[in-house]
PDB file of N, CA and C in Angstrom:
ATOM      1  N   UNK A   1      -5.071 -28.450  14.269  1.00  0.00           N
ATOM      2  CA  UNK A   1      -4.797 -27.129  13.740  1.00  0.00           C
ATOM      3  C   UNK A   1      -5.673 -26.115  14.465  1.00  0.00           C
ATOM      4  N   UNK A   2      -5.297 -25.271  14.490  1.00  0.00           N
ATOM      5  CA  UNK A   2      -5.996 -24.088  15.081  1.00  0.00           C
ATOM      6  C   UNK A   2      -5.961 -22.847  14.632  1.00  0.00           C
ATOM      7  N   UNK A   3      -6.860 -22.186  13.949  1.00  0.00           N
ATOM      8  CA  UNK A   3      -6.996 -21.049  13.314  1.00  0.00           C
ATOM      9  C   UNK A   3      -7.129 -20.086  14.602  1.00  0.00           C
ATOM     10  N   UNK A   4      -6.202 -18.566  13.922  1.00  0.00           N
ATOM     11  CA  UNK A   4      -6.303 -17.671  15.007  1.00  0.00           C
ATOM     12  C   UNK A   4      -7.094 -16.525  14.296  1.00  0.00           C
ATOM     13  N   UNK A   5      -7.939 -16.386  14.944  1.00  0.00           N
ATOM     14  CA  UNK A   5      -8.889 -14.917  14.290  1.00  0.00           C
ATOM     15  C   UNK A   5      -8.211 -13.714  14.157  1.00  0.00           C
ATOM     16  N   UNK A   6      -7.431 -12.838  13.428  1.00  0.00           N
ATOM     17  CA  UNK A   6      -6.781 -11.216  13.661  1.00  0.00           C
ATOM     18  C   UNK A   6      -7.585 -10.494  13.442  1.00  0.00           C
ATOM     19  N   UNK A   7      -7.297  -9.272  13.587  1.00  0.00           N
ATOM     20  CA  UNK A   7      -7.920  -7.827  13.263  1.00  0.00           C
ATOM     21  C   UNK A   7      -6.888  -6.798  12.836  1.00  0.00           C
ATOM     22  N   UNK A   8      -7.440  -6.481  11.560  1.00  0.00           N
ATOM     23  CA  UNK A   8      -6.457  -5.220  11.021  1.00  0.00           C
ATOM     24  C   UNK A   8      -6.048  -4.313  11.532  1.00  0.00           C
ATOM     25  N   UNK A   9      -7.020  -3.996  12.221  1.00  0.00           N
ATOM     26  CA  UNK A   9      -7.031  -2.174  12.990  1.00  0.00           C
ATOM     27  C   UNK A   9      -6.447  -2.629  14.356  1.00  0.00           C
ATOM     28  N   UNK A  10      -6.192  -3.514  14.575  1.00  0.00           N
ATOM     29  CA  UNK A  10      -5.751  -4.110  15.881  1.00  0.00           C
ATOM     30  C   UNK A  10      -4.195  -4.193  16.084  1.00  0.00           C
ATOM     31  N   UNK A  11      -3.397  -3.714  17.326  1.00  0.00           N
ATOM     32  CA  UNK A  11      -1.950  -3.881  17.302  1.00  0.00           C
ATOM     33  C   UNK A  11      -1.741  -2.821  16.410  1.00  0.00           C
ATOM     34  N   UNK A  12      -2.039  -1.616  15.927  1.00  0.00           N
ATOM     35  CA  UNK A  12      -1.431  -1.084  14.993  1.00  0.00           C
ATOM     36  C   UNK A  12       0.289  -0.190  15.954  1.00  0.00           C
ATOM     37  N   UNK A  13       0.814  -0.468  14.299  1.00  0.00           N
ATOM     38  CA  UNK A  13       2.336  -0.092  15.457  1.00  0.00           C
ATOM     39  C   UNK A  13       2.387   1.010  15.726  1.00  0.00           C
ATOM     40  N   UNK A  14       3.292   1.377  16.768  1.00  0.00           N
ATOM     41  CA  UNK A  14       3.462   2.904  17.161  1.00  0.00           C
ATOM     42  C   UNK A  14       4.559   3.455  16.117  1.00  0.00           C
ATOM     43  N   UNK A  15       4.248   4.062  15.401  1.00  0.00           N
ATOM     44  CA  UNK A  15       5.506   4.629  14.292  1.00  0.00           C
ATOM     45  C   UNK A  15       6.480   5.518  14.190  1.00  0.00           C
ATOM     46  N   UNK A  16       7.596   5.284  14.218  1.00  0.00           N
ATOM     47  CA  UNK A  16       8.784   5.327  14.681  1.00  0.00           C
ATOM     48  C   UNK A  16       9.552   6.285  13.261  1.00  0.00           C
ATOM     49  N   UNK A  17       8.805   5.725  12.527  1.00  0.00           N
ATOM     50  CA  UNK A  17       9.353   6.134  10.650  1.00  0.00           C
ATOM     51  C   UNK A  17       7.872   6.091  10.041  1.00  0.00           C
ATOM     52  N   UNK A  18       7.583   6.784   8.820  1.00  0.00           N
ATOM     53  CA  UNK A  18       6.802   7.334   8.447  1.00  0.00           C
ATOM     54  C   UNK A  18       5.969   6.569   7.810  1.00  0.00           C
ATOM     55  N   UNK A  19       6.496   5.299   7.794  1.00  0.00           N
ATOM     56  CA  UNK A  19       5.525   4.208   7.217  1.00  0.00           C
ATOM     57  C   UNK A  19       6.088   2.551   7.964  1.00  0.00           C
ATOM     58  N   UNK A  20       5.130   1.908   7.978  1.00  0.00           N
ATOM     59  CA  UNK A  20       5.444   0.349   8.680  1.00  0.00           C
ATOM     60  C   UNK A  20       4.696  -0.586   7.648  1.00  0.00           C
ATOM     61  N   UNK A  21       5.181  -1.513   6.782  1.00  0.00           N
ATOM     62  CA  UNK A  21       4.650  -2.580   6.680  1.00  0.00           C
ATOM     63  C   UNK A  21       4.293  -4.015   7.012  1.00  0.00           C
ATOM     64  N   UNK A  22       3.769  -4.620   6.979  1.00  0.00           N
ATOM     65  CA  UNK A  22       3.261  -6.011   7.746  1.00  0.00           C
ATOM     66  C   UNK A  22       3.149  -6.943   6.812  1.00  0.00           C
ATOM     67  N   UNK A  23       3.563  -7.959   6.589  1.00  0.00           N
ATOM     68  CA  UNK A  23       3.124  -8.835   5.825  1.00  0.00           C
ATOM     69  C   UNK A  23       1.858  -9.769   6.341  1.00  0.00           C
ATOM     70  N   UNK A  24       0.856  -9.950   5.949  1.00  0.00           N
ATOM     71  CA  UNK A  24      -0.370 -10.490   6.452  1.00  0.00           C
ATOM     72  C   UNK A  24      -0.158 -12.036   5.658  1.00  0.00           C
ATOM     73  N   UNK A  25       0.218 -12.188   4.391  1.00  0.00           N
ATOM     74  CA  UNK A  25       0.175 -13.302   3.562  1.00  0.00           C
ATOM     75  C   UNK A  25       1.448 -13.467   2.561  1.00  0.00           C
ATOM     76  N   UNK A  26       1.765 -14.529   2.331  1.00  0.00           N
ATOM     77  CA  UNK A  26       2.653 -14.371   0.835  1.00  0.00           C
ATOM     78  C   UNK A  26       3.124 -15.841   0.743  1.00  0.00           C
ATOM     79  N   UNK A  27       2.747 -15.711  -0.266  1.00  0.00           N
ATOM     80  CA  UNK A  27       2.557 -17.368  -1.284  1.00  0.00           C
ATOM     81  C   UNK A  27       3.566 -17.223  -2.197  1.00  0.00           C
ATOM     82  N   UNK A  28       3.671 -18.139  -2.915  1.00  0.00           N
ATOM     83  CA  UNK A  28       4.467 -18.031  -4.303  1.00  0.00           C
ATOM     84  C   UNK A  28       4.230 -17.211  -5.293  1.00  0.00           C
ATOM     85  N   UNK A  29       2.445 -16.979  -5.370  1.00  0.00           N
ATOM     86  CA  UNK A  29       2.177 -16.390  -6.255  1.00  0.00           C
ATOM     87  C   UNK A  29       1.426 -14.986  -5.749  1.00  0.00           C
ATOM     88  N   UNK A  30       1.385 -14.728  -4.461  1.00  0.00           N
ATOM     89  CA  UNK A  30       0.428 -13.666  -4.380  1.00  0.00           C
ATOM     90  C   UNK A  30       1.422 -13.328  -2.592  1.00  0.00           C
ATOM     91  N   UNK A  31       1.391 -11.926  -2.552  1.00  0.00           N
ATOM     92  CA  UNK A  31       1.587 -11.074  -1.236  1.00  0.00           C
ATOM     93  C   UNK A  31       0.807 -10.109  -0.875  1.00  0.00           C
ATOM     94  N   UNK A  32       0.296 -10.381   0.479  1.00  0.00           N
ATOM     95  CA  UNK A  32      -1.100  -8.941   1.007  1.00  0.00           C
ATOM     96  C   UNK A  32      -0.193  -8.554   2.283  1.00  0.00           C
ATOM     97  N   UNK A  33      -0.327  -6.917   1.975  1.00  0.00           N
ATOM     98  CA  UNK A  33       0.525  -6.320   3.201  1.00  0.00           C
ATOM     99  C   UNK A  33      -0.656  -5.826   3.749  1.00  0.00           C
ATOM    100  N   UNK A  34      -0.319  -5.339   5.063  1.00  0.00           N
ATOM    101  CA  UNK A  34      -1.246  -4.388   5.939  1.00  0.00           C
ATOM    102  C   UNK A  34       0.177  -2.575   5.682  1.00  0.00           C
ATOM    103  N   UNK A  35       0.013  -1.678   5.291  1.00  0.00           N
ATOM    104  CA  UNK A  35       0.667  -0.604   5.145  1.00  0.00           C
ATOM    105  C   UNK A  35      -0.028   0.575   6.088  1.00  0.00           C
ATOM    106  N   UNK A  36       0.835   1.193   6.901  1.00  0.00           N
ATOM    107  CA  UNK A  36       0.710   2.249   7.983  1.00  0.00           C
ATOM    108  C   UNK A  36       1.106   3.165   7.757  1.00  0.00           C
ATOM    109  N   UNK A  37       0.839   4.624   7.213  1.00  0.00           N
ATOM    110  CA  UNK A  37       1.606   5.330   7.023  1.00  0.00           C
ATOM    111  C   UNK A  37       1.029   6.888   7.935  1.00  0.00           C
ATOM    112  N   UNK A  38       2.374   7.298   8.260  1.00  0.00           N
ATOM    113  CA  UNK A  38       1.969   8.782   8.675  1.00  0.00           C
ATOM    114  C   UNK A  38       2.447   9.485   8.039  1.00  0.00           C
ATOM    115  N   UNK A  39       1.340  10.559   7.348  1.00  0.00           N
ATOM    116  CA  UNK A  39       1.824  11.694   7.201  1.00  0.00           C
ATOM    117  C   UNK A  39       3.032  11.568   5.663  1.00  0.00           C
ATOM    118  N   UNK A  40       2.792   9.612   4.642  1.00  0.00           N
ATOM    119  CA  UNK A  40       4.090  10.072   4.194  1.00  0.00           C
ATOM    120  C   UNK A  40       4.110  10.207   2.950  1.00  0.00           C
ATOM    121  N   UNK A  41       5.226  10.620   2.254  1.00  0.00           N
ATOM    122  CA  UNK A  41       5.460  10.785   0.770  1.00  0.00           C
ATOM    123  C   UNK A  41       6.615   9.720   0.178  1.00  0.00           C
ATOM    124  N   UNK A  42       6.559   9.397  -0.297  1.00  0.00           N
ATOM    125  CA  UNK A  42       7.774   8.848  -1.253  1.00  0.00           C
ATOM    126  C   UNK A  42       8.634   9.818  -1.240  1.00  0.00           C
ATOM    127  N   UNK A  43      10.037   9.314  -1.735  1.00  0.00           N
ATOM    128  CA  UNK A  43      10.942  10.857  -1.624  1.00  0.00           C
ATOM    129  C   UNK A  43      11.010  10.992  -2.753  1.00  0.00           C
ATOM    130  N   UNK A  44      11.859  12.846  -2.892  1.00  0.00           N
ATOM    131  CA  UNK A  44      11.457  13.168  -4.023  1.00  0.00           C
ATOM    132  C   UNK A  44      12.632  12.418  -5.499  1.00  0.00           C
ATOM    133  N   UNK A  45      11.727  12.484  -6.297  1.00  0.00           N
ATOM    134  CA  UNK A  45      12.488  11.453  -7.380  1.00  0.00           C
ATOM    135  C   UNK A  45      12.263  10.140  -7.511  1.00  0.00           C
ATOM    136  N   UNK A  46      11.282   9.172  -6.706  1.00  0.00           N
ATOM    137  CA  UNK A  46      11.464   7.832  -6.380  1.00  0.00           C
ATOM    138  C   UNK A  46      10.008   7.299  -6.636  1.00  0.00           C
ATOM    139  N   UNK A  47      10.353   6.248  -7.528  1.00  0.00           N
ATOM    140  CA  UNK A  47       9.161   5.921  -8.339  1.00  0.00           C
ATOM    141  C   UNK A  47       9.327   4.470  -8.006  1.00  0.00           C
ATOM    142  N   UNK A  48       8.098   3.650  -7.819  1.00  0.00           N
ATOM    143  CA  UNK A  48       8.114   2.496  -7.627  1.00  0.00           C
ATOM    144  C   UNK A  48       7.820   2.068  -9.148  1.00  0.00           C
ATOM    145  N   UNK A  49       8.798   0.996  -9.097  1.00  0.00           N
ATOM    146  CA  UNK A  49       8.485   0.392 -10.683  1.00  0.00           C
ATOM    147  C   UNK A  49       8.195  -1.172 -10.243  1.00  0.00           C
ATOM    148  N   UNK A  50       7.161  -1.987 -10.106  1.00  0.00           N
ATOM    149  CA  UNK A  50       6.922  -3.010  -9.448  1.00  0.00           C
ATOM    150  C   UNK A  50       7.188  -4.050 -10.461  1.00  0.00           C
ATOM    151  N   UNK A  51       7.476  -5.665 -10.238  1.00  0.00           N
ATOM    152  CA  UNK A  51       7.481  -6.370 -11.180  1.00  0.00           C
ATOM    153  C   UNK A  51       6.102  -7.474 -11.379  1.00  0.00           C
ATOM    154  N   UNK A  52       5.005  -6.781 -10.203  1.00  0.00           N
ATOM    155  CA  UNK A  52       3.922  -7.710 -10.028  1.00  0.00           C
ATOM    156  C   UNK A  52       2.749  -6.376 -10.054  1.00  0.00           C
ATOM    157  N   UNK A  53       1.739  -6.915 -10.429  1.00  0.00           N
ATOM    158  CA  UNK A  53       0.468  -6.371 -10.792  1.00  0.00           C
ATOM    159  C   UNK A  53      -0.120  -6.169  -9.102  1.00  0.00           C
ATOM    160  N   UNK A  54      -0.683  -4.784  -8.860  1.00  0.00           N
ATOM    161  CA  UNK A  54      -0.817  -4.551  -6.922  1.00  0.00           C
ATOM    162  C   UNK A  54      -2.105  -4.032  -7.147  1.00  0.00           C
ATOM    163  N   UNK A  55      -3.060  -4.513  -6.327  1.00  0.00           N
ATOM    164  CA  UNK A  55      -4.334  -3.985  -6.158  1.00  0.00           C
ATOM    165  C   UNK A  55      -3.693  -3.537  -4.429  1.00  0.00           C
ATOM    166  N   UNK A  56      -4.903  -2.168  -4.827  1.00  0.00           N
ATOM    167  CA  UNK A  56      -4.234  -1.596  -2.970  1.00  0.00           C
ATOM    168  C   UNK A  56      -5.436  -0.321  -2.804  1.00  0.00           C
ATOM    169  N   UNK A  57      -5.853  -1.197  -1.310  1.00  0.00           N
ATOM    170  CA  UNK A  57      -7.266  -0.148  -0.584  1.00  0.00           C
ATOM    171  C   UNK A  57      -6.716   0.315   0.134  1.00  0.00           C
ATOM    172  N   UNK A  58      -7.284   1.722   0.064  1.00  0.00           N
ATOM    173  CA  UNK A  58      -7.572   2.777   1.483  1.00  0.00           C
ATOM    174  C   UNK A  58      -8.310   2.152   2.624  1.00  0.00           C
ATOM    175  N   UNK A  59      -7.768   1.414   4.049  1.00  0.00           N
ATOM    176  CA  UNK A  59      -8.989   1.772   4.559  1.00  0.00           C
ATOM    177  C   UNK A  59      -9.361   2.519   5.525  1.00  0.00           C
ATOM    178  N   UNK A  60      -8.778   3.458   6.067  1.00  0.00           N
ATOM    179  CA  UNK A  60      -8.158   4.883   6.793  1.00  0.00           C
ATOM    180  C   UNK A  60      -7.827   5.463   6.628  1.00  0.00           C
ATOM    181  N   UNK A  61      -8.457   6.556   6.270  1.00  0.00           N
ATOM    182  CA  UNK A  61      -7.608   8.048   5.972  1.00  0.00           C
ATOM    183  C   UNK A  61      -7.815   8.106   4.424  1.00  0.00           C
ATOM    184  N   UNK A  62      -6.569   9.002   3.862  1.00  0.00           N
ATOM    185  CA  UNK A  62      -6.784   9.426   2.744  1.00  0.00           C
ATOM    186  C   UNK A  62      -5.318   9.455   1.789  1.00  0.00           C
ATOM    187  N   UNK A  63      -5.041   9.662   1.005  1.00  0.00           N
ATOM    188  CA  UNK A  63      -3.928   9.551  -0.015  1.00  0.00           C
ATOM    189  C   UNK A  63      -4.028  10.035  -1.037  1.00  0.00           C
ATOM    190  N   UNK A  64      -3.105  10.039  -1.596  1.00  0.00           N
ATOM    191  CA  UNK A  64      -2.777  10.959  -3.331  1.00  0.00           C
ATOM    192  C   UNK A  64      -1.709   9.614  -3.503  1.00  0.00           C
ATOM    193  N   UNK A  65      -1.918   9.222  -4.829  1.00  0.00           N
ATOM    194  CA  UNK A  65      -0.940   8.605  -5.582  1.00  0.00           C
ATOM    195  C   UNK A  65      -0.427   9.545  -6.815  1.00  0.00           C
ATOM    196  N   UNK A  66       0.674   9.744  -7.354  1.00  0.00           N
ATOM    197  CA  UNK A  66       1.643   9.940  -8.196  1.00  0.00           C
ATOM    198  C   UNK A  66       1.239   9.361  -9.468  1.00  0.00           C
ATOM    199  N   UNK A  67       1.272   9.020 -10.812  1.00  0.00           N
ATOM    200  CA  UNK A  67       1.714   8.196 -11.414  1.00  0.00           C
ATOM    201  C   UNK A  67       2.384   8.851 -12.502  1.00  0.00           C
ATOM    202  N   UNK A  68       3.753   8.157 -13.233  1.00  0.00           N
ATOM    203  CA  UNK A  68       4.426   9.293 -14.050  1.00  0.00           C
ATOM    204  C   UNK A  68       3.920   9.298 -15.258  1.00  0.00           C
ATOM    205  N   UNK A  69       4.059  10.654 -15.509  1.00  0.00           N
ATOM    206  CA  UNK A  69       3.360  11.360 -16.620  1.00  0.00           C
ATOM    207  C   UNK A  69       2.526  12.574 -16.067  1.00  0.00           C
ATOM    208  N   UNK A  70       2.339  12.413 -14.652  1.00  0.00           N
ATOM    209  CA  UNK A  70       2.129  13.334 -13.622  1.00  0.00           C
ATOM    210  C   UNK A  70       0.288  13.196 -13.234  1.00  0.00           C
ATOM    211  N   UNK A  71      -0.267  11.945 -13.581  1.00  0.00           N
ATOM    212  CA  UNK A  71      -1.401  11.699 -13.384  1.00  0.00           C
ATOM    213  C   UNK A  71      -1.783  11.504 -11.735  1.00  0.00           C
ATOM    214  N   UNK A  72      -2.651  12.073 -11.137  1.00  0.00           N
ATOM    215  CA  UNK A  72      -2.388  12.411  -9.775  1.00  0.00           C
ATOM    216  C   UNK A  72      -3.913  11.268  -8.877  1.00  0.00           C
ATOM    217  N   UNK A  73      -3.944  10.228  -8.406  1.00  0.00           N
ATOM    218  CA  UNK A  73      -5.338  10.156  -8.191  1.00  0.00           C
ATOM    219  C   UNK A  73      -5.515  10.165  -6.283  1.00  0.00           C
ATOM    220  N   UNK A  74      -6.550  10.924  -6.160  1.00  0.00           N
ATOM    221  CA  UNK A  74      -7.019  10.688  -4.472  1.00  0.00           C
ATOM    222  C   UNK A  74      -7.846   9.819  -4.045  1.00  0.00           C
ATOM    223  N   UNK A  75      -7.492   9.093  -2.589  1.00  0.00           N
ATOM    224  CA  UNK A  75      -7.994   8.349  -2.466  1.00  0.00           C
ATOM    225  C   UNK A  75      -8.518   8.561  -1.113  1.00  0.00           C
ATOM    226  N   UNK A  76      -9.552   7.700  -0.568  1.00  0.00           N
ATOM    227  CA  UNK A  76      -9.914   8.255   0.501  1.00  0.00           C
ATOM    228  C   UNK A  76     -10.789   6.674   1.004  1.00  0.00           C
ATOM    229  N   UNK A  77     -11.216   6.433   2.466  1.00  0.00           N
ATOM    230  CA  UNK A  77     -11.335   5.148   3.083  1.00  0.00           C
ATOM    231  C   UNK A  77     -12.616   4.521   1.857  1.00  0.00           C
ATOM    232  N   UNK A  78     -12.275   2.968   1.472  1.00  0.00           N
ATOM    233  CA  UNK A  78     -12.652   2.220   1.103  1.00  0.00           C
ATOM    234  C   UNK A  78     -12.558   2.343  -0.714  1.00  0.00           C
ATOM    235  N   UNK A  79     -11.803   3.298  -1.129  1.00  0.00           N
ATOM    236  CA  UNK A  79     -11.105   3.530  -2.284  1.00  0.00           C
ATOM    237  C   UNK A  79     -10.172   2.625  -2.717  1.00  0.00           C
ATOM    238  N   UNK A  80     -10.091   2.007  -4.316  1.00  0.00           N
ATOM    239  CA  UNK A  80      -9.043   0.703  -4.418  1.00  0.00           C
ATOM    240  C   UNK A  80      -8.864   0.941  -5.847  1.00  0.00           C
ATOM    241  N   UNK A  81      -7.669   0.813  -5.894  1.00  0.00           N
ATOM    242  CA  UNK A  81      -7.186   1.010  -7.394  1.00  0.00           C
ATOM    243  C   UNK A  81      -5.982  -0.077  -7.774  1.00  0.00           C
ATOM    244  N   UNK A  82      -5.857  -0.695  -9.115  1.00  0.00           N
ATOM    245  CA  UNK A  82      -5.092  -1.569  -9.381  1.00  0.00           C
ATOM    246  C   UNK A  82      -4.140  -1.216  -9.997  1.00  0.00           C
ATOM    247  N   UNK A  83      -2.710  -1.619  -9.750  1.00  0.00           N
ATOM    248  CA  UNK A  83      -1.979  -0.803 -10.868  1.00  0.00           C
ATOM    249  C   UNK A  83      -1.128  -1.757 -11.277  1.00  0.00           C
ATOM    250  N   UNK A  84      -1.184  -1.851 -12.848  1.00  0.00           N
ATOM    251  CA  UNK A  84      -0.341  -2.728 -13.291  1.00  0.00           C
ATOM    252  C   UNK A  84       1.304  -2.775 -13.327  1.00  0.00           C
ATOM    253  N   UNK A  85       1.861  -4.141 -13.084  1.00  0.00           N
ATOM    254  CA  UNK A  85       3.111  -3.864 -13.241  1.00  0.00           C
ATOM    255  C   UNK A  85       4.220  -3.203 -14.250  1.00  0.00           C
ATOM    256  N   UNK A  86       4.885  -2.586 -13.660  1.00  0.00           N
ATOM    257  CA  UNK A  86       5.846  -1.682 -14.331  1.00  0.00           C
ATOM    258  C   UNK A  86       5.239  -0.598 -14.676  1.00  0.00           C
ATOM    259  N   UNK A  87       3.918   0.142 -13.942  1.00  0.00           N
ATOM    260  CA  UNK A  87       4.083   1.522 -13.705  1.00  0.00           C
ATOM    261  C   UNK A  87       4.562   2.417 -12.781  1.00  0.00           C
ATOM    262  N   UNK A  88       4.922   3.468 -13.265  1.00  0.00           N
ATOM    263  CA  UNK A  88       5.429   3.829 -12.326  1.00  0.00           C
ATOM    264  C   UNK A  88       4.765   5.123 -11.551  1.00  0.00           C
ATOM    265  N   UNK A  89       5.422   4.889 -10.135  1.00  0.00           N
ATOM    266  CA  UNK A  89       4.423   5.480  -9.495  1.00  0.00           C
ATOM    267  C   UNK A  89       5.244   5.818  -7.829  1.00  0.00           C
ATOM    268  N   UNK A  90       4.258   6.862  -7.624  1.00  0.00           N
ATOM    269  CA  UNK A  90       4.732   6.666  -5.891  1.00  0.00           C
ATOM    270  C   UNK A  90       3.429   7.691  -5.013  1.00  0.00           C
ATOM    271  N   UNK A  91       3.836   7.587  -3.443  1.00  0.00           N
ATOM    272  CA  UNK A  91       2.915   8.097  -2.792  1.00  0.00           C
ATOM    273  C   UNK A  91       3.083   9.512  -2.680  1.00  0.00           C
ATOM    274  N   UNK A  92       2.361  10.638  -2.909  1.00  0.00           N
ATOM    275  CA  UNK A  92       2.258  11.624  -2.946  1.00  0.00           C
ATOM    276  C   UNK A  92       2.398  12.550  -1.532  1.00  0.00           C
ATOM    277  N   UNK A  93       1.651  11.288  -1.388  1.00  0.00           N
ATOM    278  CA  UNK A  93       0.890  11.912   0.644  1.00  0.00           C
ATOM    279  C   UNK A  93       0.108  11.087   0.750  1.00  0.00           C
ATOM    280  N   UNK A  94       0.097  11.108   1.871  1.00  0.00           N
ATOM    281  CA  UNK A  94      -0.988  10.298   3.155  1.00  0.00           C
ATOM    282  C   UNK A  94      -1.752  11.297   4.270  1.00  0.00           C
ATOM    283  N   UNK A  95      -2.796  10.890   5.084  1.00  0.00           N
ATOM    284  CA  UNK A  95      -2.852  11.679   6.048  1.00  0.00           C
ATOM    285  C   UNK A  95      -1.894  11.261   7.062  1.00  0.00           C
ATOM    286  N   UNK A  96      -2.615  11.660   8.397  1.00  0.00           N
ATOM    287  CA  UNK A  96      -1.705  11.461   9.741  1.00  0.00           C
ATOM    288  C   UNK A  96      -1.651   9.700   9.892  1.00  0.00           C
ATOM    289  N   UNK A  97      -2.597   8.957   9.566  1.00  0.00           N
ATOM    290  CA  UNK A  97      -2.710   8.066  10.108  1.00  0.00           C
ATOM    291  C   UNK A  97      -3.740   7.181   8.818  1.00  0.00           C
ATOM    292  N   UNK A  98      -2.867   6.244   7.953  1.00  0.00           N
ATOM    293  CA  UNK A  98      -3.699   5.928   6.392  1.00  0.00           C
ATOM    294  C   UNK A  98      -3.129   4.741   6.901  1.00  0.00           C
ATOM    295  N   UNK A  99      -4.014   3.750   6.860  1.00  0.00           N
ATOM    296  CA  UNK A  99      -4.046   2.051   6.807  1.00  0.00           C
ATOM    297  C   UNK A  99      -4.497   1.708   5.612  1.00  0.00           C
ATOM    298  N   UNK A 100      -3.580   1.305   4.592  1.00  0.00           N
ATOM    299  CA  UNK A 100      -3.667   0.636   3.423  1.00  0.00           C
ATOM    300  C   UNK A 100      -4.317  -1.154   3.451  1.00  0.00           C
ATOM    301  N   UNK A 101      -4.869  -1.825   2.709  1.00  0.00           N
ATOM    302  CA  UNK A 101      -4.250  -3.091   1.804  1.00  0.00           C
ATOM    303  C   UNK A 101      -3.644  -3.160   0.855  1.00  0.00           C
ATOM    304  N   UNK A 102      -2.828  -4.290   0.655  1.00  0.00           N
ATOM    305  CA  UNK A 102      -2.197  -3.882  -0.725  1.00  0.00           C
ATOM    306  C   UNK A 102      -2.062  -5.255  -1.338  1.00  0.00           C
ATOM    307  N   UNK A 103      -2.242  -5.684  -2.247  1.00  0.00           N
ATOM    308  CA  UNK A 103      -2.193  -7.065  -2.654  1.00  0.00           C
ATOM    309  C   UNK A 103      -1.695  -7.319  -3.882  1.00  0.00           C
ATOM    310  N   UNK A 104      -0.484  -8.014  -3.642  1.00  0.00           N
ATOM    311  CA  UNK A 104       0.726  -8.171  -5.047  1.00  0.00           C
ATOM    312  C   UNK A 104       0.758  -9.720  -5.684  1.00  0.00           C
ATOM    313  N   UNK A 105       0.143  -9.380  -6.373  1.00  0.00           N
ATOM    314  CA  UNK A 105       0.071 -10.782  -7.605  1.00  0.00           C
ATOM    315  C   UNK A 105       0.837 -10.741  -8.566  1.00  0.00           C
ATOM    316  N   UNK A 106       1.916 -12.041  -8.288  1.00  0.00           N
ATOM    317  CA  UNK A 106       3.100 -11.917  -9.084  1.00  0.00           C
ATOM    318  C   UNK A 106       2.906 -12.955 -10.778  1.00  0.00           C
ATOM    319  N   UNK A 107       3.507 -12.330 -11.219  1.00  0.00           N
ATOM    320  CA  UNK A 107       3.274 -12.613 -12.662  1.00  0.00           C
ATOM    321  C   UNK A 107       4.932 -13.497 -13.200  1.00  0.00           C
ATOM    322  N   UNK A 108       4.412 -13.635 -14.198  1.00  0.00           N
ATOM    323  CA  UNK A 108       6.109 -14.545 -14.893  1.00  0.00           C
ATOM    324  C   UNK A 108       6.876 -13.427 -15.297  1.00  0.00           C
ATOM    325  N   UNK A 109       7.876 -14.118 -14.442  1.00  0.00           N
ATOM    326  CA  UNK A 109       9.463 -13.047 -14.728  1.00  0.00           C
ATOM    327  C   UNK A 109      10.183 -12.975 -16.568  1.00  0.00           C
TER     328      UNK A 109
END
C-alpha cells in the first residue's frame, strides 16, 4: 500500500462557475468536501435543507451564511460552525477566493 501525501491549497481549480466542489472523503457514514468558491451566493430563494448534520471551516477568505429566520453569521479564515440537519440555510457571499471544509455526518434516515 502506499499512502499519498495531498495538500488542500494545492491544485486549486481554475473556476469556471462560481463554486467547485471536491470530494476529499466519503464513507457510509461521514463526507469531507474541499469547497472553492468565488465571489458566490446561493441564488435567490434557495435554501439548503440538508439531511445530515455539516460541520464546515473557513480556511480562506471570508463568508456570510444565511440561516432562515434571517439569522446572518460571518465568517472569516479558521472560523467553523456546525449546523444541524434540516436547517435551513444558504451562502450569503463569499469573497473572491473562500476555501471551505465541510464535513457531513450522516445520521438515520
Amino acid at each position: 500500500m502506499t499512502i499519498e501525501v495531498k495538500n488542500i491549497f494545492r491544485v486549486l481549480p481554475e473556476l469556471s462557475k462560481p463554486e467547485e466542489v471536491s470530494i476529499l472523503l466519503e464513507t457510509p457514514t461521514t463526507k469531507i468536501e474541499r469547497i472553492v468558491s468565488q465571489a458566490y451566493s446561493s441564488p435567490p430563494g434557495f435554501w439548503y435543507d440538508q439531511d445530515d448534520d455539516e460541520w464546515v471551516m473557513v480556511l480562506r477568505g471570508e463568508a456570510t451564511l444565511e440561516f432562515e429566520g434571517g439569522e446572518r453569521v460571518r465568517m472569516v479564515e479558521s472560523d467553523h460552525v456546525t449546523i444541524p440537519r434540516h436547517v435551513k440555510h444558504r451562502v450569503e457571499e463569499t469573497d473572491a477566493k473562500t476555501i471551505w471544509l465541510a464535513v457531513h455526518v450522516r445520521g438515520e434516515k
